[in-house]
Structure formats: structure tokens, C-alpha cells
Protein backbone atom coordinates (compact mmCIF):
# COMPACT_ATOMS: atom_id res chain seq x y z
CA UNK A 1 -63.58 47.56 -18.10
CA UNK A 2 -66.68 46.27 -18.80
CA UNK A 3 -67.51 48.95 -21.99
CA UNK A 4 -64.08 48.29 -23.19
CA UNK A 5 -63.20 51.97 -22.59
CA UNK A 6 -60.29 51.34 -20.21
CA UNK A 7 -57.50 48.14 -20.53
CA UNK A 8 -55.76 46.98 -17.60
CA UNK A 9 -52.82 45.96 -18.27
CA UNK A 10 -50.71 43.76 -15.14
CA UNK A 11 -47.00 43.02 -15.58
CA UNK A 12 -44.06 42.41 -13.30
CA UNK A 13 -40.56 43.58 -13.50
CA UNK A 14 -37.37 43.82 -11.95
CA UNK A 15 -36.95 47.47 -13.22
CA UNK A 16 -39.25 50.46 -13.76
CA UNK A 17 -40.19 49.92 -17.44
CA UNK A 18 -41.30 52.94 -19.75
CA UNK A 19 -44.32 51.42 -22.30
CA UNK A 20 -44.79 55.07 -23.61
CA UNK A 21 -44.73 53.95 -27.09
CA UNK A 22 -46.29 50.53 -26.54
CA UNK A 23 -49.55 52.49 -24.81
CA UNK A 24 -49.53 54.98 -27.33
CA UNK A 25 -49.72 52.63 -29.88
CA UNK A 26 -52.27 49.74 -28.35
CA UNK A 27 -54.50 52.68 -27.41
CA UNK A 28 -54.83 53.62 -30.73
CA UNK A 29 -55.50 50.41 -31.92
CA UNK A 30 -58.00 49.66 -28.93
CA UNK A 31 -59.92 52.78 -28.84
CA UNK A 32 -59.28 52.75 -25.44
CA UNK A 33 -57.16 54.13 -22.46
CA UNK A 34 -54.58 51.57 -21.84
CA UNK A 35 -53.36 51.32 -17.64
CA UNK A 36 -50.17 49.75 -17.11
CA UNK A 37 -50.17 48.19 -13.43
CA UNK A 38 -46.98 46.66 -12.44
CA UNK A 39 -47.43 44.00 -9.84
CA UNK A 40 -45.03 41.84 -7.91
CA UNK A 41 -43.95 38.10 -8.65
CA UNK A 42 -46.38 36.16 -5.49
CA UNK A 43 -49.33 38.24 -7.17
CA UNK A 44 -48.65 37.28 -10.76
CA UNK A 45 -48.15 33.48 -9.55
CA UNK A 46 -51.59 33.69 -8.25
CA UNK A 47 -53.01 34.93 -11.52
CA UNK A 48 -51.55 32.56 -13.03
CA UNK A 49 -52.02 30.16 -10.81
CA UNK A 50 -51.19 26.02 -10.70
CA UNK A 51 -49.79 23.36 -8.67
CA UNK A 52 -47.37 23.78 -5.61
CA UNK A 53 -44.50 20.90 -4.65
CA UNK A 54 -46.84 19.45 -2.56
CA UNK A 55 -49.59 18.80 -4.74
CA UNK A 56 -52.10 21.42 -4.26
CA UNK A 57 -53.28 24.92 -5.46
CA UNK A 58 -50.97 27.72 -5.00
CA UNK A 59 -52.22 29.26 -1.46
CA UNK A 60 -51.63 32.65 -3.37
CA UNK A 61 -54.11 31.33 -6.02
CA UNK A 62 -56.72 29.21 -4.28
CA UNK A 63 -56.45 31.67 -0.15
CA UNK A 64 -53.55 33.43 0.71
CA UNK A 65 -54.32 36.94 -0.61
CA UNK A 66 -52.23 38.78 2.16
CA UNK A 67 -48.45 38.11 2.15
CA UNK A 68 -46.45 38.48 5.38
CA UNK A 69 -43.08 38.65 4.95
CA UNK A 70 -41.40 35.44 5.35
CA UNK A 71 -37.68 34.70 6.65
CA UNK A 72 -35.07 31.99 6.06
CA UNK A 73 -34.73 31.75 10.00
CA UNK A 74 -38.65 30.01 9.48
CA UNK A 75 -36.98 27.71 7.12
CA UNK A 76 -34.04 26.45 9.75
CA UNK A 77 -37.09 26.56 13.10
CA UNK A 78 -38.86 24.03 10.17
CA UNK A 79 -35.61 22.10 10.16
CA UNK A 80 -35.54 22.59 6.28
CA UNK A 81 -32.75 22.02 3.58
CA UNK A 82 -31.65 25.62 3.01
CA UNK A 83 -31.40 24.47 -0.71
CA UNK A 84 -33.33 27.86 -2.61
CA UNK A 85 -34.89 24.61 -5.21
CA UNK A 86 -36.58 23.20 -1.87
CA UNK A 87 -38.06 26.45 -0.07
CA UNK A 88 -38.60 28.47 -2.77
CA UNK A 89 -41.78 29.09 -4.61
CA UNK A 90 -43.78 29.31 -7.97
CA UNK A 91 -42.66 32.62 -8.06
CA UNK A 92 -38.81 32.65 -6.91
CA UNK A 93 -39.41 33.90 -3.32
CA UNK A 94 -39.36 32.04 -0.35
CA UNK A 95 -42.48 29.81 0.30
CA UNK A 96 -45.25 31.83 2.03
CA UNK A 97 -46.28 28.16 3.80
CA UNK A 98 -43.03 28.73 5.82
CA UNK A 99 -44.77 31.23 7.39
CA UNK A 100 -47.90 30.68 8.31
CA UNK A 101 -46.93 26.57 9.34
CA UNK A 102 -43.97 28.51 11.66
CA UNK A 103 -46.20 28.96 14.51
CA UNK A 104 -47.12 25.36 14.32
CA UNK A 105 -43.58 23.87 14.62
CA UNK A 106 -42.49 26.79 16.74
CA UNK A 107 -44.81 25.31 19.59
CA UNK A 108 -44.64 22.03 18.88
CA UNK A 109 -40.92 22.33 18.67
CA UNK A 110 -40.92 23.85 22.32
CA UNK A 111 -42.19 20.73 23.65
CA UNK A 112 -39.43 18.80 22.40
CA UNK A 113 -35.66 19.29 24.15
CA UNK A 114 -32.96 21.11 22.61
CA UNK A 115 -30.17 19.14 20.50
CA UNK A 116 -27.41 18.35 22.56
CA UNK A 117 -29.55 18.24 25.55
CA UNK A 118 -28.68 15.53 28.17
CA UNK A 119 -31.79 13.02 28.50
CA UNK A 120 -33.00 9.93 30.08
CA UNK A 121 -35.33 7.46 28.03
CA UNK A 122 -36.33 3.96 28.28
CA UNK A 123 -33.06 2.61 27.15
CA UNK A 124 -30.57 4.71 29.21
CA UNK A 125 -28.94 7.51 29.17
CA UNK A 126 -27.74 9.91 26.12
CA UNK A 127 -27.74 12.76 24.22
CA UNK A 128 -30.34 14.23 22.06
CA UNK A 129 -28.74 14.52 17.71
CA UNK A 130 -32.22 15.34 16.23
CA UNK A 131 -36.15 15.40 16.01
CA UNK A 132 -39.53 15.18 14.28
CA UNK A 133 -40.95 18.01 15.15
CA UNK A 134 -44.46 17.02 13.63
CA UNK A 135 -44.40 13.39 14.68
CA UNK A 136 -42.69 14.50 18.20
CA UNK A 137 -39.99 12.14 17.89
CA UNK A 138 -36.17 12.40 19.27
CA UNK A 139 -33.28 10.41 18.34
CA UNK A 140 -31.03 10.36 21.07
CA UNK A 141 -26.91 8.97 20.82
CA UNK A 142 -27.18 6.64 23.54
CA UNK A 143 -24.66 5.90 25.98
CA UNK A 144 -22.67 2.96 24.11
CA UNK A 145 -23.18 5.05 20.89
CA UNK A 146 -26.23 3.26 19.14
CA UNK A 147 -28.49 5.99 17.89
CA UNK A 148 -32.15 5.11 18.71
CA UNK A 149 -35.56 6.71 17.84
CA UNK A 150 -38.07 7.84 20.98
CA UNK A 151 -41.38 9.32 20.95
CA UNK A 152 -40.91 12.63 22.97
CA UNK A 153 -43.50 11.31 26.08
CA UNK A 154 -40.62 8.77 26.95
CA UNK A 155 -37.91 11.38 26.81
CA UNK A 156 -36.88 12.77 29.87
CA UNK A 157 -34.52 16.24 30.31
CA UNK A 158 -35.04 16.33 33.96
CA UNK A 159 -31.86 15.88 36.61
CA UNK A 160 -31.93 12.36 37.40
């Protein structure tokens, strides 16, 4: 506080921790009552703050001060490396960009066909092995096995 009366303390831990002594003793030194306030690992990254993996301000530390849970299956609809070094935060837990960038790929994802879907682009016929989801891209496995790269507008899933 302001009139140095009252010491906030903020830690995290894995496991409650007793700081009996530890308050006894600071408080005593301090002149002041000493509260211990445990606090989870995405709110001490924003405290601490610094740079994500892509280059910018943690979202915990610079706008992201509510934190929806966030899922692995948002890591596989992003058509991430499962890797825990890639999605994986600051703090240890999964990235909260998976989730609020989820609804983005979700829809832009349900514009593109499935993989293994039958389709019909400018070069023939063939199957679809993977996408861009952001650049709306599909690489089909055409007919005579060449792999080639479409944008989505000149992939069609329709019976022909």
C-alpha cells in the first residue's frame, strides 16, 4: 500500500506453500502486515512480462487479461506441430493465441475441403493431401501422382 502499512506479496507455486516464518519475520522487519497472494503461471508471465515467439508483447502483458481455457484440439484445427517447444508459452501452458486465432481458422478452414476429399481443379482430377488455411491454398495428388499447389477458388469438390 501506498502508507507502507500493508506488503503484497505475489508468488506462484506448484504446491500450497506455508511462509509462516518468512511473514513473521519480514513483518517485523517491515513494520508492516505482509499478504502472501499466490497467483498462477499466465498471470506471473504478464507481470513479468517480455517478448513472445513471434516478436511481440506477451498478449497476457500488453491485452489479454481474461484467460479462456485453451485445448490441444485448437492446436491440430491450426494444423500445428504438437511439439510442447512450439505451442507452448512464456509461462509453460499452452499458447492463449491458440485460442482466440481458433475461430479464425475454424471458418476459414470450413471453406476449404476436407483431406482426402475427391476434387476437380484446373489440371485434372485428384485428391486433396493438405492446405493453407490462412492463404486458402490446397495441394491436391493429382491423377498421374504430381502433387500441385491450387488456390481454393479453382478447387472444385462438386460431382462432376
Amino acid at each position: 500500500s501506498f502508507d507502507r502499512k500493508v506488503v503484497t506479496i505475489s508468488y506462484t507455486a506448484e504446491e500450497r506453500v506455508e511462509f509462516q516464518d518468512m511473514v513473521a519475520e519480514l513483518s517485523g522487519e517491515l513494520h508492516a502486515r505482509i499478504e502472501m497472494k499466490q497467483i498462477g503461471v499466465r498471470d506471473a508471465a504478464g507481470i513479468t512480462g517480455g517478448l513472445g515467439p513471434c516478436g511481440r508483447r506477451l498478449c497476457c502483458d500488453s491485452w489479454l487479461h481474461k484467460f479462456e481455457a485453451v485445448s490441444v484440439r485448437m492446436a491440430k484445427n491450426q494444423r500445428l506441430s504438437l511439439n510442447p517447444n512450439t505451442i507452448s508459452g512464456v509461462c509453460g501452458r499452452l499458447k492463449c493465441c491458440l485460442h482466440f486465432e481458433n475461430e479464425c481458422y475454424s471458418e476459414l478452414g470450413r471453406r476449404l475441403p476436407r483431406d482426402g476429399a475427391l476434387v476437380k481443379c484446373p489440371e485434372g482430377k485428384g485428391c486433396v493431401v493438405d492446405k493453407n488455411v490462412l492463404a486458402q491454398r490446397v495441394k491436391v495428388r493429382m491423377e498421374d501422382g504430381r502433387v500441385r499447389e491450387f488456390d481454393a477458388e479453382h478447387v472444385m469438390t462438386k460431382k462432376w
